[in-house]
Protein backbone atom coordinates (compact mmCIF):
# COMPACT_ATOMS: atom_id res chain seq x y z
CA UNK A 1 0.00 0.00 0.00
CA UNK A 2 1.17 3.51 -0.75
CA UNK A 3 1.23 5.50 3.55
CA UNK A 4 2.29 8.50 4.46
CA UNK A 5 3.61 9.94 7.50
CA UNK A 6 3.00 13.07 8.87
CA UNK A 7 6.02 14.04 11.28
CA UNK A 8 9.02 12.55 11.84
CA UNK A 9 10.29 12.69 14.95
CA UNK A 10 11.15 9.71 17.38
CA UNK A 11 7.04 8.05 16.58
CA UNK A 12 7.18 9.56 12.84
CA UNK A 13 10.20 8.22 11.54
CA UNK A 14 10.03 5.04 13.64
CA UNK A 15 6.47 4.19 12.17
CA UNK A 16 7.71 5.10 8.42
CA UNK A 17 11.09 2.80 8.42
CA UNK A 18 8.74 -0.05 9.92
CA UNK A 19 6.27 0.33 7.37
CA UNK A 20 7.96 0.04 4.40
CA UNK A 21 10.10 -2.75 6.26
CA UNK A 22 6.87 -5.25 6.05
CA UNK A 23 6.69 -3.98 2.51
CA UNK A 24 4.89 -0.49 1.88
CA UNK A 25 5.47 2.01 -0.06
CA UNK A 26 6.24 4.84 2.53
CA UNK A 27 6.39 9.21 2.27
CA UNK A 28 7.62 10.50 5.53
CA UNK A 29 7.01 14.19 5.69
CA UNK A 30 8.17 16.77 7.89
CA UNK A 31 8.20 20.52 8.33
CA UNK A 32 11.71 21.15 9.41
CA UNK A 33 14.03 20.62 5.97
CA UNK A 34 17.32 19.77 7.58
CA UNK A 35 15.43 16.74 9.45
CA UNK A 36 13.75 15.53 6.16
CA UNK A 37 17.41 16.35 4.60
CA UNK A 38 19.43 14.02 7.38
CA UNK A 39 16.73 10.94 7.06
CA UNK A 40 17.20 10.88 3.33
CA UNK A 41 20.91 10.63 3.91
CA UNK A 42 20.24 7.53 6.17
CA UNK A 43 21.45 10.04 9.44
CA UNK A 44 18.95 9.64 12.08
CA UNK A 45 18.32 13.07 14.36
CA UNK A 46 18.02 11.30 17.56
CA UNK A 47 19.59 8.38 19.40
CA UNK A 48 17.19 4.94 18.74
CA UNK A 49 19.01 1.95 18.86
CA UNK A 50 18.46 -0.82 15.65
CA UNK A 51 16.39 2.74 13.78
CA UNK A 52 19.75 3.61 11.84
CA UNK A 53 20.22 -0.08 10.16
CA UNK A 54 16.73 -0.09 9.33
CA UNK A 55 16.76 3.64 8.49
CA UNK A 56 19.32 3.10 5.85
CA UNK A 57 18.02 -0.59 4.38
CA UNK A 58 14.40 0.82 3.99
CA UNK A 59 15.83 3.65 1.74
CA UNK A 60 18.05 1.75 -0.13
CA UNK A 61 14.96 -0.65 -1.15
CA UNK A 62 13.33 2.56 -2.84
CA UNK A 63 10.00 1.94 -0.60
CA UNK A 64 11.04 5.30 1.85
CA UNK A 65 11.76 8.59 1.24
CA UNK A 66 11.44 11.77 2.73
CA UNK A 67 10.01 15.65 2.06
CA UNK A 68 8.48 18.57 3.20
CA UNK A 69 6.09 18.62 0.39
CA UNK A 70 2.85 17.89 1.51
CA UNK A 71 1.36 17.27 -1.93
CA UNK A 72 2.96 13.90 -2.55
CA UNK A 73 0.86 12.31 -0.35
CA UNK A 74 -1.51 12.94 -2.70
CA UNK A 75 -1.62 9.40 -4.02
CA UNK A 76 -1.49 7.67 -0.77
CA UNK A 77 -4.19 5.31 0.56
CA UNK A 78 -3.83 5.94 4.08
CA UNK A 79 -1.75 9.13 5.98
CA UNK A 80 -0.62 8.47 9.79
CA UNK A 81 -0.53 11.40 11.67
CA UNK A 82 2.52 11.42 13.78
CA UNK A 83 2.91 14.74 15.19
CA UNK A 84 3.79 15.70 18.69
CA UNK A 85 1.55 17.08 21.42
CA UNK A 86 3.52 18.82 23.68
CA UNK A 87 2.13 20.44 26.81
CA UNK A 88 0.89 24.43 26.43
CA UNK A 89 3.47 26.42 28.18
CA UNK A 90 1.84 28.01 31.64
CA UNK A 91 -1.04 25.65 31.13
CA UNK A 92 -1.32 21.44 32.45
CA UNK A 93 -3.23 20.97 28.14
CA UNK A 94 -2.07 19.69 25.54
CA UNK A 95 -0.83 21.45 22.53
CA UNK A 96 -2.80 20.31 19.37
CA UNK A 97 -1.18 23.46 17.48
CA UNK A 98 1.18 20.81 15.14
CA UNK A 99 -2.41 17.66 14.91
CA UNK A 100 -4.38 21.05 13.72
CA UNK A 101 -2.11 21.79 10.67
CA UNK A 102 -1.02 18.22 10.13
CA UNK A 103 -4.99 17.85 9.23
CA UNK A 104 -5.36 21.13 8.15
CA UNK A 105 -2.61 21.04 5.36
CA UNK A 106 -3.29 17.58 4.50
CA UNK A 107 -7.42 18.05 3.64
CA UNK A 108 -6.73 19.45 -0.09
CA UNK A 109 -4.00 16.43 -1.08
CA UNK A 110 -7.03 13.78 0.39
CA UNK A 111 -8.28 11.62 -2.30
CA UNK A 112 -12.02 10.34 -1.65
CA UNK A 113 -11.62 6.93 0.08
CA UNK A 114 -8.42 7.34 1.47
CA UNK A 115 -8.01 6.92 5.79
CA UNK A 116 -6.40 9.61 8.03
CA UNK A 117 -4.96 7.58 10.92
CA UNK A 118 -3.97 9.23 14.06
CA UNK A 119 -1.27 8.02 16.50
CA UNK A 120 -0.30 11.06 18.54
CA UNK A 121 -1.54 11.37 21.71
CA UNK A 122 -4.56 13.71 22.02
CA UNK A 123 -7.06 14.59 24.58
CA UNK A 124 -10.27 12.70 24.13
CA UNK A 125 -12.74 14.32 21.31
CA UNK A 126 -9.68 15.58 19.35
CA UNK A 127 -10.67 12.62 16.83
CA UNK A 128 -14.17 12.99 16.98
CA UNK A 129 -13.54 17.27 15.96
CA UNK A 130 -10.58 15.83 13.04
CA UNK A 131 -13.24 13.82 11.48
CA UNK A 132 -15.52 15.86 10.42
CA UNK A 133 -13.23 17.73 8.58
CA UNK A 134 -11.87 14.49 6.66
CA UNK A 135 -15.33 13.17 6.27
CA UNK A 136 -15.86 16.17 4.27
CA UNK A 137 -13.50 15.74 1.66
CA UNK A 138 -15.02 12.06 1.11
CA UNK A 139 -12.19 10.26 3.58
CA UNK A 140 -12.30 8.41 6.46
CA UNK A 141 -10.72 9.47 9.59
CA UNK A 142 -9.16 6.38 12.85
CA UNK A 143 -7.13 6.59 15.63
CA UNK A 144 -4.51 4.05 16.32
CA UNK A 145 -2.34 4.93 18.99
CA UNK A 146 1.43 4.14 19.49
CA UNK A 147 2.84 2.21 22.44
CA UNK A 148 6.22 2.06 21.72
CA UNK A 149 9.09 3.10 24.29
CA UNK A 150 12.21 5.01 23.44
CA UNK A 151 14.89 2.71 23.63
CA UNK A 152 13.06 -0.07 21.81
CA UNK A 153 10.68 1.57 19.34
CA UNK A 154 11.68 -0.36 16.89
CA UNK A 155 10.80 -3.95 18.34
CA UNK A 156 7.79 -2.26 19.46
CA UNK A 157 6.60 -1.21 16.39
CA UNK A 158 7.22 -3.82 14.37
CA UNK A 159 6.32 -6.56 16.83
CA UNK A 160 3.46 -4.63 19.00
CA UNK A 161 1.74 -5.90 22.24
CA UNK A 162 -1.42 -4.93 20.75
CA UNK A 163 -2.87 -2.84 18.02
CA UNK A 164 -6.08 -0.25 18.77
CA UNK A 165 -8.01 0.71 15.88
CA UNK A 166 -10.68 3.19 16.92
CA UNK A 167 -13.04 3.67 13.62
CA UNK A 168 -16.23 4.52 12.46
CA UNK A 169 -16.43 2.14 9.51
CA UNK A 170 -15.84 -1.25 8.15
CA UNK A 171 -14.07 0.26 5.54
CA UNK A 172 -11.30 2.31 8.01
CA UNK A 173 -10.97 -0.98 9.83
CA UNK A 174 -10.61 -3.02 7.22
CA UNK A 175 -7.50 -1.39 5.70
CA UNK A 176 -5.85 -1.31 9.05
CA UNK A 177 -5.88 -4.57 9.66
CA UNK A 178 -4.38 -4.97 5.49
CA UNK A 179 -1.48 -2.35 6.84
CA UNK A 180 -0.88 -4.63 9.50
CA UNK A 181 -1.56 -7.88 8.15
CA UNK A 182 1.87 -9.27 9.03
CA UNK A 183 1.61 -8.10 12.91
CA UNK A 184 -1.83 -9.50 12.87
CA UNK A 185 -0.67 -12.86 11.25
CA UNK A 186 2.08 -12.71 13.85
CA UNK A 187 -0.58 -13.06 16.88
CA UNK A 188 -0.37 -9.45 17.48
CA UNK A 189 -3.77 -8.79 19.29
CA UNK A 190 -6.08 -6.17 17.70
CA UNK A 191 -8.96 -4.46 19.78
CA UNK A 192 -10.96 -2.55 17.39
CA UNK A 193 -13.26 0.02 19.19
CA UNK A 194 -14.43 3.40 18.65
CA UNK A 195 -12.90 7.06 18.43
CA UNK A 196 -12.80 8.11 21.78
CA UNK A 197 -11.88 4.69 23.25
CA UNK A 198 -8.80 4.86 21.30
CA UNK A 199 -8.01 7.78 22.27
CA UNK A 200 -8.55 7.08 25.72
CA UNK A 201 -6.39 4.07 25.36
CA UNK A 202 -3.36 5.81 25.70
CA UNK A 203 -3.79 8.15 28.08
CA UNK A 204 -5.13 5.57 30.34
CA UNK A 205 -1.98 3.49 29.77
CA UNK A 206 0.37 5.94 30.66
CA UNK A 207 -1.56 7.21 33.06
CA UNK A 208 -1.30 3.80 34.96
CA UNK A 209 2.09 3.44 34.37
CA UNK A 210 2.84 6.31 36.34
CA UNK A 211 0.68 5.47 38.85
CA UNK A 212 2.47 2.29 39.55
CA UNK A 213 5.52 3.99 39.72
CA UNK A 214 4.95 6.74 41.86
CA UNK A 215 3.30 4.09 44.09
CA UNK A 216 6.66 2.62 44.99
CA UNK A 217 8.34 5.93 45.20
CA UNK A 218 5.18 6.69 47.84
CA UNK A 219 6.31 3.64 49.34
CA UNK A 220 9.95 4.55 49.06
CA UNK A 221 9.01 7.57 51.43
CA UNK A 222 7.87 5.37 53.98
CA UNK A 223 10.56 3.05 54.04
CA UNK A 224 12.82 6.23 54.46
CA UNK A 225 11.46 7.27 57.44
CA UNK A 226 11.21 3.55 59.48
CA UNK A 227 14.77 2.28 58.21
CA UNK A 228 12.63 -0.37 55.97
CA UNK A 229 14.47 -1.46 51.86
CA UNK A 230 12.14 -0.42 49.03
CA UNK A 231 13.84 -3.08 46.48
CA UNK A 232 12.46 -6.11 49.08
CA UNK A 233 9.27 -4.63 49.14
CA UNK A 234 9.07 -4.36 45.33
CA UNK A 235 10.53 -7.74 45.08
CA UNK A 236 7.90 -9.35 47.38
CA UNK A 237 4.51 -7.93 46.09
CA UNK A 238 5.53 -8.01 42.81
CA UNK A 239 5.34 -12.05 43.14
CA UNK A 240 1.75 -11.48 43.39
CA UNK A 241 0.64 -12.03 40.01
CA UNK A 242 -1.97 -9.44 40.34
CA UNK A 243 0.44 -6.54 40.59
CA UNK A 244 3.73 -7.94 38.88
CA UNK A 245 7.39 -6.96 38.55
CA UNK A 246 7.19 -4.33 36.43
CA UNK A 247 7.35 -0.50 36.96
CA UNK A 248 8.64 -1.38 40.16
CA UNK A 249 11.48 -0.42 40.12
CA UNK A 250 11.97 2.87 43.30
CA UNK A 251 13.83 5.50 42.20
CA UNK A 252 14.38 9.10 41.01
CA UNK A 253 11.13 8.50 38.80
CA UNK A 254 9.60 9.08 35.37
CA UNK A 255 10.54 12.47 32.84
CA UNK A 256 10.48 12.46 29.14
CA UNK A 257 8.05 13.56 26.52
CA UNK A 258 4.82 11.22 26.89
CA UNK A 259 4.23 10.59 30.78
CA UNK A 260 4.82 13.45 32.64
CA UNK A 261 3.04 15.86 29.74
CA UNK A 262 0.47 13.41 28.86
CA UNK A 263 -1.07 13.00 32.98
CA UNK A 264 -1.52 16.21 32.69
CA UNK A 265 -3.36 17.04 29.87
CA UNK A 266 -5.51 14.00 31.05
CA UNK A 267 -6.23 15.90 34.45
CA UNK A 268 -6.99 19.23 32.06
CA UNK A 269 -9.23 17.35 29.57
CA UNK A 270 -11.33 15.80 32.30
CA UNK A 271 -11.32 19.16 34.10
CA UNK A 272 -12.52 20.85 30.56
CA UNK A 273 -15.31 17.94 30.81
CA UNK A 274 -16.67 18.38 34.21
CA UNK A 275 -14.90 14.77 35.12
CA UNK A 276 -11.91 16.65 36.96
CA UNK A 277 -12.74 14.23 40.45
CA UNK A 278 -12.73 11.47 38.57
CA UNK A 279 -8.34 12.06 38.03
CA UNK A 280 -7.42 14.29 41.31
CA UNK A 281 -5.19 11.24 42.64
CA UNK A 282 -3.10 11.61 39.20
CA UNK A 283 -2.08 15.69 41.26
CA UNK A 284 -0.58 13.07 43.83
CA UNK A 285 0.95 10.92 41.02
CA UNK A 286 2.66 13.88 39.63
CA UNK A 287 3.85 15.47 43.00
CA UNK A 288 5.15 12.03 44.70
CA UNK A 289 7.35 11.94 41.12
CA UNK A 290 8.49 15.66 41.47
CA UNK A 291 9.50 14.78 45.36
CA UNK A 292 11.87 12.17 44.77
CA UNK A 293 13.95 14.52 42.68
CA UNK A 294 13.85 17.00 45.64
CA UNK A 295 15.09 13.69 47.87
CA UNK A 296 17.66 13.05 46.01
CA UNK A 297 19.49 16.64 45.94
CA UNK A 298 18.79 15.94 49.66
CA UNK A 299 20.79 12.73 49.68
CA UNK A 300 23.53 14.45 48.16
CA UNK A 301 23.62 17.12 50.88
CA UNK A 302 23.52 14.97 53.71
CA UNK A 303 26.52 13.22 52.31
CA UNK A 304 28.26 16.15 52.23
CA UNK A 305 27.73 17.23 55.96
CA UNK A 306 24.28 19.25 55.46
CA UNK A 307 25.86 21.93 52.60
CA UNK A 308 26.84 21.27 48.98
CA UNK A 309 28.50 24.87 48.83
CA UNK A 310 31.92 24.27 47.31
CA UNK A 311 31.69 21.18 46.99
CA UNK A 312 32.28 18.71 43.77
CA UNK A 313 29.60 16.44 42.24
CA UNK A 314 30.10 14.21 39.12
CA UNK A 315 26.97 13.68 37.51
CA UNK A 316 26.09 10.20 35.81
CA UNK A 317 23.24 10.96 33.23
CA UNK A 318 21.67 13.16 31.35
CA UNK A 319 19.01 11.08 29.46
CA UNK A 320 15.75 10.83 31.27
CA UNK A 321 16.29 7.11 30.34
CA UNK A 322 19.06 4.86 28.65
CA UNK A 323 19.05 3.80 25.03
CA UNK A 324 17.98 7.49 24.71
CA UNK A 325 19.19 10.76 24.34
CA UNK A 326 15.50 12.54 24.95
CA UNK A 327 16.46 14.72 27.73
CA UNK A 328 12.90 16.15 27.95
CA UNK A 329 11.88 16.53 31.69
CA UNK A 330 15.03 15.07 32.55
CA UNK A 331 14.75 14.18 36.52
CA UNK A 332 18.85 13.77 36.33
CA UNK A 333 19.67 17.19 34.70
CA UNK A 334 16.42 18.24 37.20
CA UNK A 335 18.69 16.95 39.81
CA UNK A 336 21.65 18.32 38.47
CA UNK A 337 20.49 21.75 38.27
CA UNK A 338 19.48 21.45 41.78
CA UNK A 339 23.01 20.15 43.36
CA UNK A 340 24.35 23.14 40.93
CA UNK A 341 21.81 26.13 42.04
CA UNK A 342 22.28 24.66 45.89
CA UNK A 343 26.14 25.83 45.37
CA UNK A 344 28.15 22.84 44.16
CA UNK A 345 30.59 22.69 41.24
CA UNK A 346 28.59 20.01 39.08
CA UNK A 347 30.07 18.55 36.00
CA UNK A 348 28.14 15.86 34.19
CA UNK A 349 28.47 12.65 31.65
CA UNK A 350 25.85 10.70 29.51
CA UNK A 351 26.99 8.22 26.88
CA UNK A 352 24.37 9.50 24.32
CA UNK A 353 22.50 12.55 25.44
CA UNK A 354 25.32 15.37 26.07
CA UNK A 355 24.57 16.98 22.51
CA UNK A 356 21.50 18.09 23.70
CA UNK A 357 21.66 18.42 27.44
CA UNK A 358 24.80 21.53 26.45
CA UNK A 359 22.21 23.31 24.49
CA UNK A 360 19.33 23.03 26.63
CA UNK A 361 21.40 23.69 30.11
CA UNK A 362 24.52 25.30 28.70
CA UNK A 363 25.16 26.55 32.55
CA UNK A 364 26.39 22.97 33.45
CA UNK A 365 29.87 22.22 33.01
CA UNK A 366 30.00 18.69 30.94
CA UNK A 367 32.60 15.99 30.81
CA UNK A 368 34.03 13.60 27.98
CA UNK A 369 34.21 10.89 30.45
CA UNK A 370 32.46 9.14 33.08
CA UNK A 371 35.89 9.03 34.97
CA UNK A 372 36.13 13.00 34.32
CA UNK A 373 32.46 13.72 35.29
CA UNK A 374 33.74 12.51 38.72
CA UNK A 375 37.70 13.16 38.89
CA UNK A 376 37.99 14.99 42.22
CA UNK A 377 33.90 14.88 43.89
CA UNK A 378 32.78 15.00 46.89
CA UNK A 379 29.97 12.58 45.52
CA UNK A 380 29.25 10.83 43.10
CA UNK A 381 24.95 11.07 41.57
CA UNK A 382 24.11 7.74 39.52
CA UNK A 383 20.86 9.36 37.53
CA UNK A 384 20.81 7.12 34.90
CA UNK A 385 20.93 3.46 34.45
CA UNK A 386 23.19 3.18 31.80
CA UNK A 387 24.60 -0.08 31.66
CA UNK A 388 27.89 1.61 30.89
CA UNK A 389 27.18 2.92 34.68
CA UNK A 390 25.56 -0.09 36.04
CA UNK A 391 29.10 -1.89 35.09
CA UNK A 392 31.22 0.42 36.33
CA UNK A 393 34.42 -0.81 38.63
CA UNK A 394 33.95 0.99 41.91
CA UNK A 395 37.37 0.26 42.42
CA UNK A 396 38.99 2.36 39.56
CA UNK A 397 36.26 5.16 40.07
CA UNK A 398 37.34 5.20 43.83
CA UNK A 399 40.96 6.48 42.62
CA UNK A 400 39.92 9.55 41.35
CA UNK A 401 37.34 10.78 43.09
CA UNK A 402 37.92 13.21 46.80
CA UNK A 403 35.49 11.50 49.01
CA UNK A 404 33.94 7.99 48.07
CA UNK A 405 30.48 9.35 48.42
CA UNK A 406 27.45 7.87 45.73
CA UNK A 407 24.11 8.55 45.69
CA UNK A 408 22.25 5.67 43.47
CA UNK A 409 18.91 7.53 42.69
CA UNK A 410 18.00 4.20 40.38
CA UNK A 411 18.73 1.46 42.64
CA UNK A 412 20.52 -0.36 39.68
CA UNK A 413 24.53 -0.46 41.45
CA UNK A 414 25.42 -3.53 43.01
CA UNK A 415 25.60 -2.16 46.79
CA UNK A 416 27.62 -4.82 47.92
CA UNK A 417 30.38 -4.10 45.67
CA UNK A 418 30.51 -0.24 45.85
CA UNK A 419 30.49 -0.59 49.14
CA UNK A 420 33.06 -3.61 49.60
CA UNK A 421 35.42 -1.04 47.35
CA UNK A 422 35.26 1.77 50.25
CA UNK A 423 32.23 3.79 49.12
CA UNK A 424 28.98 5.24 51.19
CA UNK A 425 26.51 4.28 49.54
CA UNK A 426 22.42 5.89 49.78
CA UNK A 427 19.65 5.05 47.87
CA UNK A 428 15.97 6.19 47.56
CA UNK A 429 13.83 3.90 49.96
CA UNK A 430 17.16 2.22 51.25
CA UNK A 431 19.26 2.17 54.51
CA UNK A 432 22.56 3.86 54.32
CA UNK A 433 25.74 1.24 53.61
């Protein structure tokens, strides 16, 4: 089938390479030149592992290309819309400004019978607005929304947990499930439901996502205060197979572009509907995930005997999660901003996201090196499972640093070890070693 995609960022370009990988005939088109300009070179604009390879095979089979001409979707049967949704600035809504004139300069290139699918995330009733518009030039309008995670978009796109077709036809559904014939074929499950189900879908998901995790930060609290270790907790109701191991995991909590934006803008939408009660514990969700970022500047103070003025603090992530280099509502460079603005001399190191942490925070001193990030600290802030991190020999760190001082705000170290090599060791929800 002949798709486009409208926006290529980290969902956009993602969507298009996997597409014409199970054999379509892909347009991927994009506003901003130089990124349309870098994918048709094979150069992908952020850090995705396994996207490159297929980045680069896709356009050498002739099936993908890229341009910011609208009009040569023309001649496609169905155009994904793949734009972001970022939250309003001053405001807890959702942006629609790029969905609005994805549709808007699509509706003259629609041929009658084609299918306008959506996958960004929207507040509910965006769809239900869109598709009057389409309907009107004699196409149909869907939502499917995305589920894949930064890190592993690709496996999740091209092998989903599920697919979500929200339609108002046989017709729109139908040629879904012939886009996706080989994920269906491949026991992918499909739910097929209506507009604002779908788009309720998502929001829901991510919405309980966080939930679960700020739950064991909540808990993480309480296990500060009576001496208790958040990890053994996790460990032992996550056995239940009613709540499971997953999300678990206490720490410095979520960041990025989809959770912390897209809780909000659910708490707004329901607001705008009169449904605002219905979400008020999602306020708690947030604010339990904005206190462990305060906890952990804490941490670092205590370590340093109650004042971080003058003192040294290597930095261990930038990322607001590994296998990325998204550094949108970063809780590390939250952290690290914190540590800095509290008086200490912070200097930080992230084996994929330093590119864009020195524009966006150009007031934080960087290092080439995990080794350098920490020559000479006081102590030392692990933000950032990397596994380049996680591996780390305590040992060999220990000769450079000033004080053998780390602050795990992931629980990912081996304790044992750090501390075997000489180190004091804190962690969220975890007695001091």
């Amino acid at each position: 089938m002949k798709l486009s995609v409208i926006g290529t960022g980290y969902l956009g370009a993602t969507h298009a390479a996997a597409m014409a990988e199970i054999g379509h005939d892909v347009v991927g088109i994009d506003v901003d030149p130089a990124k349309v300009a870098s994918l048709n070179a094979g150069v992908v604009p952020f850090h995705e592992p396994g996207l490159p390879e297929l980045l680069t095979a896709m356009l050498g089979t002739g099936r993908l290309r890229f341009t910011t001409d609208l009009a040569q979707a023309a001649d496609c049967e169905v155009h994904f819309l793949c734009v972001g949704t970022p939250q309003r600035k001053g405001e807890l809504a959702a942006d629609l400004t790029y969905v609005d004139a994805a549709v808007t300069g699509l509706l003259p290139h629609l041929a009658v019978g084609s299918l306008v699918a959506g996958k960004s995330t929207v507040p509910v009733g965006t769809a239900a607005r869109l598709a009057a518009l389409v309907e009107a030039r004699g196409a149909d309008l869907a939502w499917n929304p995305e589920f894949l995670r930064e890190g592993k978009a690709v496996a999740d796109t091209l092998h989903p947990d599920r697919i979500v077709l929200g339609v108002t036809s046989e017709r729109a559904e139908k040629v879904l499930r012939d886009v996706y014939a080989p994920m269906v074929a491949e026991g992918s499950p499909v739910v097929v439901t209506d507009l604002p189900t779908a788009e309720l879908v998502k929001v829901s998901a991510n919405s309980f996502l966080a939930t679960k995790i700020s739950f064991i930060n909540a808990i993480s609290e309480v296990c500060e205060v009576v001496g208790a270790d958040v990890t053994m907790v996790a460990e032992a109701i996550g056995h239940d197979v009613r709540i499971g191991h997953a999300f678990l995991g206490a720490g410095l909590g979520f960041g990025g572009g989809c959770l912390p934006k897209d809780i909000r803008a659910f708490m707004a939408r329901a607001g705008e509907l009169g449904a605002d009660q219905a979400l008020t514990f999602l306020k708690e969700v947030d604010a339990i995930n904005v206190r462990r970022r305060a906890r952990t500047v804490d941490l670092a103070r205590e370590m340093c005997g109650g004042s971080l003025a003058g003192m040294r603090v290597g930095v261990l992530g930038a990322a607001f999660k590994p296998d990325s280099d998204d550094i949108r509502d970063s809780p590390a460079l939250d952290v690290a901003l914190g540590v800095q603005q509290a008086g200490a001399a912070v200097r930080v190191y992230d084996p994929h996201a330093m590119a864009n942490a020195r524009t966006a925070f150009p007031t934080l001193a960087y290092a080439d090196s995990a080794v350098e990030a920490c020559r000479d600290a006081d102590v030392v802030l692990h933000l950032t499972e990397w596994r380049e991190f996680r591996e780390m020999d305590p040992a060999a760190l220990g000769e450079v640093v000033r004080q053998r001082n780390v602050v795990d705000a992931r629980n990912a170290l081996d304790r044992e070890r750090w501390t075997a090599e000489g180190w004091t060791h804190r962690a969220l929800g975890r007695r001091s070693i």
